[in-house]
Protein backbone atom coordinates (compact mmCIF):
# COMPACT_ATOMS: atom_id res chain seq x y z
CA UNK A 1 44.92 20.78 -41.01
CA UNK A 2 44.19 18.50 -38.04
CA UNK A 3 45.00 14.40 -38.73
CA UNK A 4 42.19 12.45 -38.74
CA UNK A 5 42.46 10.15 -35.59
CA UNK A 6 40.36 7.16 -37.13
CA UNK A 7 40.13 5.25 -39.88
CA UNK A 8 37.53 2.81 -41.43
CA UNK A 9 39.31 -0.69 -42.08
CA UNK A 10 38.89 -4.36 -42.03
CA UNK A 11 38.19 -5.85 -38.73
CA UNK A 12 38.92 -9.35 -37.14
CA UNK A 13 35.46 -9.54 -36.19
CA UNK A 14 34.77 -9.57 -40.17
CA UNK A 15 33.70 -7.29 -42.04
CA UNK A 16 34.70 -3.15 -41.34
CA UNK A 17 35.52 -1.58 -38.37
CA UNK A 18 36.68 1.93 -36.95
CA UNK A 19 40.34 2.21 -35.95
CA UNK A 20 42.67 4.72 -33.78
CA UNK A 21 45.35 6.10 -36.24
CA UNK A 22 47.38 7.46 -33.07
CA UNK A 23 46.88 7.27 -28.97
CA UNK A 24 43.82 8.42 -28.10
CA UNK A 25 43.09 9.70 -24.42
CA UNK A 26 39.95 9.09 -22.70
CA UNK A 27 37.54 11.20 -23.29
CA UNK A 28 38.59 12.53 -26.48
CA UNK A 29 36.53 13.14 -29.28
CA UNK A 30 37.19 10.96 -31.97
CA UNK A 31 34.45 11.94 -34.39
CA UNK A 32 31.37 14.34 -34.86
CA UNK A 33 28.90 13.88 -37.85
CA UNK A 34 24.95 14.15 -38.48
CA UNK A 35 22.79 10.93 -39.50
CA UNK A 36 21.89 9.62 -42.46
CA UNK A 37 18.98 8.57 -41.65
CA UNK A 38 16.25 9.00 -38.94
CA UNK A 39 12.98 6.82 -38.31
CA UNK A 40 10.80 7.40 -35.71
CA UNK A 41 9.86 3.53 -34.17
CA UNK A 42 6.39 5.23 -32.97
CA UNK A 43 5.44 5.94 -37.19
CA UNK A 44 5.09 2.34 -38.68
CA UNK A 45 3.80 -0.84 -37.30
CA UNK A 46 6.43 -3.58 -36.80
CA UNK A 47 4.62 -5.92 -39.94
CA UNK A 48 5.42 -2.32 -42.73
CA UNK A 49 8.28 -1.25 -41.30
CA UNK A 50 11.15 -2.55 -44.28
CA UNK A 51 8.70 -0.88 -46.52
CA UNK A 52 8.73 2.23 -44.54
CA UNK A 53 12.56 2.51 -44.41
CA UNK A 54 13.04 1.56 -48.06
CA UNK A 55 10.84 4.27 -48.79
CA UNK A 56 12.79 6.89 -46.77
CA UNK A 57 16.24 5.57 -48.18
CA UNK A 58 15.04 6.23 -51.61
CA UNK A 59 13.99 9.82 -50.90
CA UNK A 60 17.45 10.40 -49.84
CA UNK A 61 20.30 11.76 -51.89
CA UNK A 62 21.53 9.23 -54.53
CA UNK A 63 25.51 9.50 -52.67
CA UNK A 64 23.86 9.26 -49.13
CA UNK A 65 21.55 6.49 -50.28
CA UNK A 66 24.44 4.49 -51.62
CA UNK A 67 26.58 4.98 -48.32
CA UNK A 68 23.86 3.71 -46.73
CA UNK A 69 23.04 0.16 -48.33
CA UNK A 70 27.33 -0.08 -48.34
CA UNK A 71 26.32 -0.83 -44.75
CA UNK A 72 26.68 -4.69 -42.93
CA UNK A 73 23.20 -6.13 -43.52
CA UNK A 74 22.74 -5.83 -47.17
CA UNK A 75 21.93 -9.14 -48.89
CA UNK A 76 21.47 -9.25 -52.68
CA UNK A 77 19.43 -12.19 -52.74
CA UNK A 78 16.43 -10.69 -51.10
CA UNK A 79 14.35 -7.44 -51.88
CA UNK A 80 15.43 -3.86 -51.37
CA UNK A 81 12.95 -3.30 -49.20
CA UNK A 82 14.02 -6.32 -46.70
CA UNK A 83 17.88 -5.26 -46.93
CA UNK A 84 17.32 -1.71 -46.35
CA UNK A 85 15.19 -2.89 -43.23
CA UNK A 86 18.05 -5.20 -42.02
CA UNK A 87 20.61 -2.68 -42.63
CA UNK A 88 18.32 -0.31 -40.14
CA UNK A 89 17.97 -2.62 -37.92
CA UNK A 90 21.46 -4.00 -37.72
CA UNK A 91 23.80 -0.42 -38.01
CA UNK A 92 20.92 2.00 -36.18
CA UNK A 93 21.10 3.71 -32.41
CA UNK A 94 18.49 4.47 -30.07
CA UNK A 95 17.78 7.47 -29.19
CA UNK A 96 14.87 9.80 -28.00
CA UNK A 97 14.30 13.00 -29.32
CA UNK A 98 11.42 14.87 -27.47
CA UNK A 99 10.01 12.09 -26.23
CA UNK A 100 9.60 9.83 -29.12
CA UNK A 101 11.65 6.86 -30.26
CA UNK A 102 14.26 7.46 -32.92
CA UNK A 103 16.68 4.66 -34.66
CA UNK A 104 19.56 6.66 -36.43
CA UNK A 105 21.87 5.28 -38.62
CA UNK A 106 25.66 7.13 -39.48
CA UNK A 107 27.74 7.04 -41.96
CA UNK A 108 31.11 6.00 -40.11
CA UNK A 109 29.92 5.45 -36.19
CA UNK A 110 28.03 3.26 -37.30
CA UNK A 111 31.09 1.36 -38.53
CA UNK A 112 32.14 0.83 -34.99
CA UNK A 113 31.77 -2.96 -34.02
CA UNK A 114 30.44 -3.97 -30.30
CA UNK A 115 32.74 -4.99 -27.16
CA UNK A 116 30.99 -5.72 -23.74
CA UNK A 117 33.86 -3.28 -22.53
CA UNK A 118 33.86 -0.80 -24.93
CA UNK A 119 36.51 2.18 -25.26
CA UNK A 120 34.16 4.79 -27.05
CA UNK A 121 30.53 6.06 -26.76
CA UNK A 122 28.27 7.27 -28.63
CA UNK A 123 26.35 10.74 -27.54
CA UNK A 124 24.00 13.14 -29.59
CA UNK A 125 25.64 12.12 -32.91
CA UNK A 126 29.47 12.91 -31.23
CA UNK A 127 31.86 9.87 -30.85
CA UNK A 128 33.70 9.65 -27.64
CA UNK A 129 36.96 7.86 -26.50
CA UNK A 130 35.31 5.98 -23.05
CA UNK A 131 38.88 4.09 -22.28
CA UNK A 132 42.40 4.78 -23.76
CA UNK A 133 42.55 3.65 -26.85
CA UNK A 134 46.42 2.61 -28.26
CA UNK A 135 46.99 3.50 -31.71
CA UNK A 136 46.24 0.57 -34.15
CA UNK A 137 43.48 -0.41 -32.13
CA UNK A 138 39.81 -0.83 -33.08
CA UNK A 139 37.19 1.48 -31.70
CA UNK A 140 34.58 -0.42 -30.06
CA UNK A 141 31.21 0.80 -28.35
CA UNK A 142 28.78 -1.44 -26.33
CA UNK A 143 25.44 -2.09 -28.49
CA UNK A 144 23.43 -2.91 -25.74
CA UNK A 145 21.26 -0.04 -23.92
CA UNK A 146 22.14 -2.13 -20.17
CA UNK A 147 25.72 -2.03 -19.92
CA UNK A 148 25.63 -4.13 -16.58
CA UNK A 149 24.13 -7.06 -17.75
CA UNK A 150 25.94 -10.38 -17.14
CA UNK A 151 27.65 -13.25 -19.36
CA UNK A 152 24.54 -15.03 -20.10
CA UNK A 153 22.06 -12.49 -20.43
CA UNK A 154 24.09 -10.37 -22.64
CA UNK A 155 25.32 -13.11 -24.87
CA UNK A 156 21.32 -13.77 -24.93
CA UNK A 157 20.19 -10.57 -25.94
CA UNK A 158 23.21 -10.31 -28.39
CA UNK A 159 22.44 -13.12 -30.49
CA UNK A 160 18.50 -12.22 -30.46
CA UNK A 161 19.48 -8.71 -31.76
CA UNK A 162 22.53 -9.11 -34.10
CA UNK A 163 23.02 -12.30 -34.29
CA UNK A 164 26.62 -12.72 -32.97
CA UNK A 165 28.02 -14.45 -29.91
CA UNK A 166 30.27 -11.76 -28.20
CA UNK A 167 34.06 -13.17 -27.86
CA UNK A 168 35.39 -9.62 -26.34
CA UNK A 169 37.74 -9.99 -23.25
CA UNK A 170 35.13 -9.46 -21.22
CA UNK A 171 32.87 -12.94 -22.43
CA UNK A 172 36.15 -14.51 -22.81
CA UNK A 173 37.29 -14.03 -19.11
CA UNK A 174 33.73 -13.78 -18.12
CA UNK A 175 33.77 -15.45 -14.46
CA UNK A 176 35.91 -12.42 -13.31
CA UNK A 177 34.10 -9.87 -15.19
CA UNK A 178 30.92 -11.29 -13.93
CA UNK A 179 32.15 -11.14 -10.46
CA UNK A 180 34.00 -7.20 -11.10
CA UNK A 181 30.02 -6.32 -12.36
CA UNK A 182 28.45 -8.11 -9.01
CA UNK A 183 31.33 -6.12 -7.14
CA UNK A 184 30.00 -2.53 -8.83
CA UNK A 185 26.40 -3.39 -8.04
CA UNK A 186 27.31 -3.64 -4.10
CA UNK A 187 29.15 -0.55 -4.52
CA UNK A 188 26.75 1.76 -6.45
CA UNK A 189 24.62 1.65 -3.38
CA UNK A 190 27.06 4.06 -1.46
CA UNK A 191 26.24 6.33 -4.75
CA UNK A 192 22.83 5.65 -3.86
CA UNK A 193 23.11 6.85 -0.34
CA UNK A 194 25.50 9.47 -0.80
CA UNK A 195 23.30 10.77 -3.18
CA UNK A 196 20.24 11.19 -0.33
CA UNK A 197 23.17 14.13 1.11
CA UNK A 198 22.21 12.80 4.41
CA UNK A 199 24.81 14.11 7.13
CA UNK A 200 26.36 11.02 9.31
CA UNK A 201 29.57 10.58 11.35
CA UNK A 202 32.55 11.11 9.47
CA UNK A 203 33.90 7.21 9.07
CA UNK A 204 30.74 6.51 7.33
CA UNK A 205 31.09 9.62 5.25
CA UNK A 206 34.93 8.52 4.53
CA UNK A 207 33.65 4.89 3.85
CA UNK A 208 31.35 6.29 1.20
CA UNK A 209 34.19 8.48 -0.28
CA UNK A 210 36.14 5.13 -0.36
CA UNK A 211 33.44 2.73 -2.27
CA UNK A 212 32.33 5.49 -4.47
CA UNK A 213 36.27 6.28 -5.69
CA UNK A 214 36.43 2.15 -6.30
CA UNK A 215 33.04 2.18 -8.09
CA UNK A 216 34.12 5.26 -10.48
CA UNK A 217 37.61 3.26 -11.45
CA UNK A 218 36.16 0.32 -12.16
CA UNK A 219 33.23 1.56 -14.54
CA UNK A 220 35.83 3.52 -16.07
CA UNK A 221 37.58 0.41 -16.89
CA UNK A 222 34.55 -1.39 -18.25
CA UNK A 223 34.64 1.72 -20.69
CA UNK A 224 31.05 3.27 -19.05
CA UNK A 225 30.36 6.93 -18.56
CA UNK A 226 27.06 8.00 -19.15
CA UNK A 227 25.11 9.20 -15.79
CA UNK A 228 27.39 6.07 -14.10
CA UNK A 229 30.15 8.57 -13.69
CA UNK A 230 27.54 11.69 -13.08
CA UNK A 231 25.99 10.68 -9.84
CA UNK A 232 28.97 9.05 -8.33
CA UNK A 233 30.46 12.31 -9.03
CA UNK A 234 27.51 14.00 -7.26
CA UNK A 235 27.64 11.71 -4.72
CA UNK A 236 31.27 12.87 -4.02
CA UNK A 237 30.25 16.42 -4.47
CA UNK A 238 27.64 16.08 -1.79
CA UNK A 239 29.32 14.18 0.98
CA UNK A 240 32.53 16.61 0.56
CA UNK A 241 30.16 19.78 1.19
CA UNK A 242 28.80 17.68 4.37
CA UNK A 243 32.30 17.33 5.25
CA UNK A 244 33.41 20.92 4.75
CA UNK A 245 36.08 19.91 2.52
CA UNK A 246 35.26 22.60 0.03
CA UNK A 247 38.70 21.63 -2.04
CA UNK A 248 37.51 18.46 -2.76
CA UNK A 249 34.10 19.53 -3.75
CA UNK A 250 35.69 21.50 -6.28
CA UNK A 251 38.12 19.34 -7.44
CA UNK A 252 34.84 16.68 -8.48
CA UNK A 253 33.17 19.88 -10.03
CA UNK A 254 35.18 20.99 -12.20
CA UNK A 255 35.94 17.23 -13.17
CA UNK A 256 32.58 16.88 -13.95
CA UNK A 257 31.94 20.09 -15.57
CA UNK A 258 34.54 18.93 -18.53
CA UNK A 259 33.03 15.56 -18.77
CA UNK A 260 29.85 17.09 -19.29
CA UNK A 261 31.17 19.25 -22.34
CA UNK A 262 32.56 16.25 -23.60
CA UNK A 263 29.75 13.73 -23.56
CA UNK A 264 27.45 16.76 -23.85
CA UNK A 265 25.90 15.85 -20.61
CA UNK A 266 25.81 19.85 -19.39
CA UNK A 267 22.60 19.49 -17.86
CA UNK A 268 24.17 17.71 -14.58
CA UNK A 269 26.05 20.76 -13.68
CA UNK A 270 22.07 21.78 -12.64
CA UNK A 271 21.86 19.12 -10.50
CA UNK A 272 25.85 20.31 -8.53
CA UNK A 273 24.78 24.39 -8.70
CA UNK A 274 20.81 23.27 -7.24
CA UNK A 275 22.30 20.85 -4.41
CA UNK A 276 25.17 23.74 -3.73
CA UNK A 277 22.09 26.56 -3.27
CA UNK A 278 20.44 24.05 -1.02
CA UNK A 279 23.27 23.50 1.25
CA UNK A 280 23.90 27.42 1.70
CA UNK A 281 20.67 28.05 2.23
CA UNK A 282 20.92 25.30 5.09
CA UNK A 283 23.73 26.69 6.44
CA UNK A 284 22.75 30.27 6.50
């Protein structure tokens, strides 16, 4: 039997909170499991929604239902309808699912407490290790959908939205971090441009190859992956092949192809194998 890796226990931010039980390498998965509950946003007008979700929590299993109002938000002073509505709001994800709108809610990732440099992510219901994570440690993800927002706008949007003012090391320290996130912005347009797979004279290629390497270490320390990582690897990809450097090129894809298994990102190894066909055909 495999050790569990995490564990659900008190956390210094208050209340619970997920936790490593040993080292955990990036890009590890730390947990999988299916939702409790879905709600489509598009179904219900803001003014019934509490209604809406108390309904659907009551139609669930009596054990699941339980888990679920065990979750941060519940307040037995006010009706079940308004706590199951703040629970929703307070514990759920984003996501869209053909198209539409969805707010899920999990049993245990939703446990995981917010850091504006997180070490995990969340993708398609699978947790994922973002950073190295030391054992002891608590397993933080990033709440808000724009990762690169700075100090003041983040702190904004936090308290608006959960109702916290963020004290990770990132908002403590957050002249530097605001200057490392300025730094990535100026850098992500050589991603930009490498991206194009326009040919140019090899210094500017190099110089690309350069900025985009710097870029991809320092959103991997800010704990980002997500289609960050994907099109500076991309980038890479492309400006190797225009350089001929067919090692490196492969290096970057099969880099990529394991991230993509891991975040369950697969689709971007369409975008390598369609920009590889291109380039053959261009040479032939």
């Amino acid at each position: 039997m495999v050790a569990q890796i995490w564990a659900v226990q008190s956390s210094t931010f208050g209340g619970l909170g997920l936790f490593a039980m040993q080292d955990i390498p990036p890009d590890t998965v730390i947990l999988e499991e299916p939702p409790m509950l879905k709600i489509c946003d598009d179904d219900v007008h803001a003014s019934h929604r509490s209604q809406y979700v108390c309904t659907a929590v009551n139609m669930l299993p009596s054990t699941i239902r339980a888990k679920f109002r065990q979750l941060h938000g519940a307040d037995p002073t006010r009706s079940q309808a308004y706590q199951d509505g703040r629970i929703l709001h307070l514990n759920a994800f984003g996501t869209a699912i053909n198209g539409d709108v969805w707010s899920v809610v999990y049993e245990t990732i939703s446990r995981a407490n917010h850091s504006c440099r997180p070490n995990a992510g969340l993708t398609h219901n699978r947790l994922v290790s973002s950073r190295y994570i030391a054992a002891g440690s608590e397993i933080l993800i990033n709440y808000l959908l724009d990762e690169t927002l700075l100090y003041t706008p983040r702190q904004k949007e936090l308290w608006e939205c959960w109702n916290f003012r963020c004290a990770c090391e990132a908002c403590t320290d957050h002249i530097t971090n605001n200057e490392k996130r300025l730094l990535m912005k100026r850098l992500q347009q050589h991603v930009v441009l490498g991206n194009r797979g326009t040919r140019s004279a090899a210094p500017i290629l190099d110089e690309h190859i350069e900025k985009i390497e710097t870029y991809i270490r320092l959103v991997r320390e800010e704990g980002r992956v997500g289609t960050d990582i994907f099109l500076a690897n991309l980038a890479l990809f492309k400006i190797y092949l225009l350089k001929d450097t067919l090692d490196k090129a492969y290096e970057v894809l099969k880099s990529t192809q394991r991230l993509g298994e891991v975040w369950q990102m697969n689709w971007f190894a369409g975008e390598f194998a369609k920009y590889l066909s291109e380039r053959i055909k261009s040479i032939g």
